[in-house]
Protein backbone atom coordinates (compact mmCIF):
# COMPACT_ATOMS: atom_id res chain seq x y z
CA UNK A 1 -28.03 33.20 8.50
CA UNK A 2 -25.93 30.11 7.96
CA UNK A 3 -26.88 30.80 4.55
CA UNK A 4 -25.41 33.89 4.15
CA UNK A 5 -21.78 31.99 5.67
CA UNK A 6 -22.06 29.68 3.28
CA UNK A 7 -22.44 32.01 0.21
CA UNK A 8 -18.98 33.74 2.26
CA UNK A 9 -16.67 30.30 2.63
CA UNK A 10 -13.69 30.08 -0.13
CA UNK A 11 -12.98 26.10 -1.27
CA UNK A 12 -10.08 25.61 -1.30
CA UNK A 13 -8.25 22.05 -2.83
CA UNK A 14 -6.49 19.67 -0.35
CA UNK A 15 -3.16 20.41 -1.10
CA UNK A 16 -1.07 17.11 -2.70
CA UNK A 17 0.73 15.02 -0.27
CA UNK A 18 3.67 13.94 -2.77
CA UNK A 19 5.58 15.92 -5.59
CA UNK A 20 5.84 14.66 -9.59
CA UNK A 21 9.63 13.41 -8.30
CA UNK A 22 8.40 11.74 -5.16
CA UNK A 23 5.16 9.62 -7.29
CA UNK A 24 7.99 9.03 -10.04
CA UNK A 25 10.03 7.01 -7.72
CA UNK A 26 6.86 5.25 -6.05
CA UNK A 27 6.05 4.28 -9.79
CA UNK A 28 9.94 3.34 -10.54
CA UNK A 29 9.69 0.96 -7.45
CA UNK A 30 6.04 -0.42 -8.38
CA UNK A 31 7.76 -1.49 -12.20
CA UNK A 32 10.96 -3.03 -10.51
CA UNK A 33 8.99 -4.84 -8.04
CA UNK A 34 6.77 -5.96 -10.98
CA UNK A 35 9.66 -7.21 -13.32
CA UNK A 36 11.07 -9.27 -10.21
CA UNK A 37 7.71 -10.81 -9.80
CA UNK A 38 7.60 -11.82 -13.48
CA UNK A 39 10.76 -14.04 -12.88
CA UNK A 40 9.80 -15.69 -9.87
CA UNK A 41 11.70 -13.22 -7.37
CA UNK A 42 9.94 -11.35 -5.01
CA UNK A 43 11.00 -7.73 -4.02
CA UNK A 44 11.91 -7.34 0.09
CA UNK A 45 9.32 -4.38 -0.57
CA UNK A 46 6.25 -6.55 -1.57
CA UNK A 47 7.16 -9.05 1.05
CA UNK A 48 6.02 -7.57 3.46
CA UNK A 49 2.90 -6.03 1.98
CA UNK A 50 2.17 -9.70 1.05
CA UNK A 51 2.90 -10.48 4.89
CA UNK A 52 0.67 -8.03 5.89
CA UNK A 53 -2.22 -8.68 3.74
CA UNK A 54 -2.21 -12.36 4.03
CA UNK A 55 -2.01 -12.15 8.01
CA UNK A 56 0.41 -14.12 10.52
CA UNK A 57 1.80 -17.20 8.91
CA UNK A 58 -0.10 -20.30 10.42
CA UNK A 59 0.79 -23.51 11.78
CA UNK A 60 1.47 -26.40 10.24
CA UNK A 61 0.59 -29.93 11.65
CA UNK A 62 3.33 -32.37 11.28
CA UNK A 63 1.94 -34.64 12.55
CA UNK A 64 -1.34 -36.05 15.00
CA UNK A 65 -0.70 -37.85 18.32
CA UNK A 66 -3.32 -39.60 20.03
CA UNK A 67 -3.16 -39.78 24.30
């Protein structure tokens, strides 16, 4: 029997999340936050993916005391 529902079921494709306009602009902001990178600048938009990917900034020591 679950067969035959099987042979019944349509497939359909998961529809696309984002139009040609709206993955034009994603790609328009990927090249412009490239080029800044090639001169040393980085892009408010890939600071903070670089925040998030490299974790909470950590401490540093300045300098040792011994009590």
């Amino acid at each position: 029997m679950a067969r035959d529902e099987d042979d019944n079921m349509t497939v359909v494709p998961f529809p696309a999340s984002e139009t040609q306009d709206e993955h034009d602009r994603i790609r328009k902001s990927n090249d412009r936050d490239q080029e800044m990178e090639r001169h040393g600048e980085q892009s408010p938009h890939a600071r903070g993916y670089d925040e998030a990917a490299d974790g909470p900034p950590t401490l540093k020591i300045q300098r040792v005391v011994d009590e």
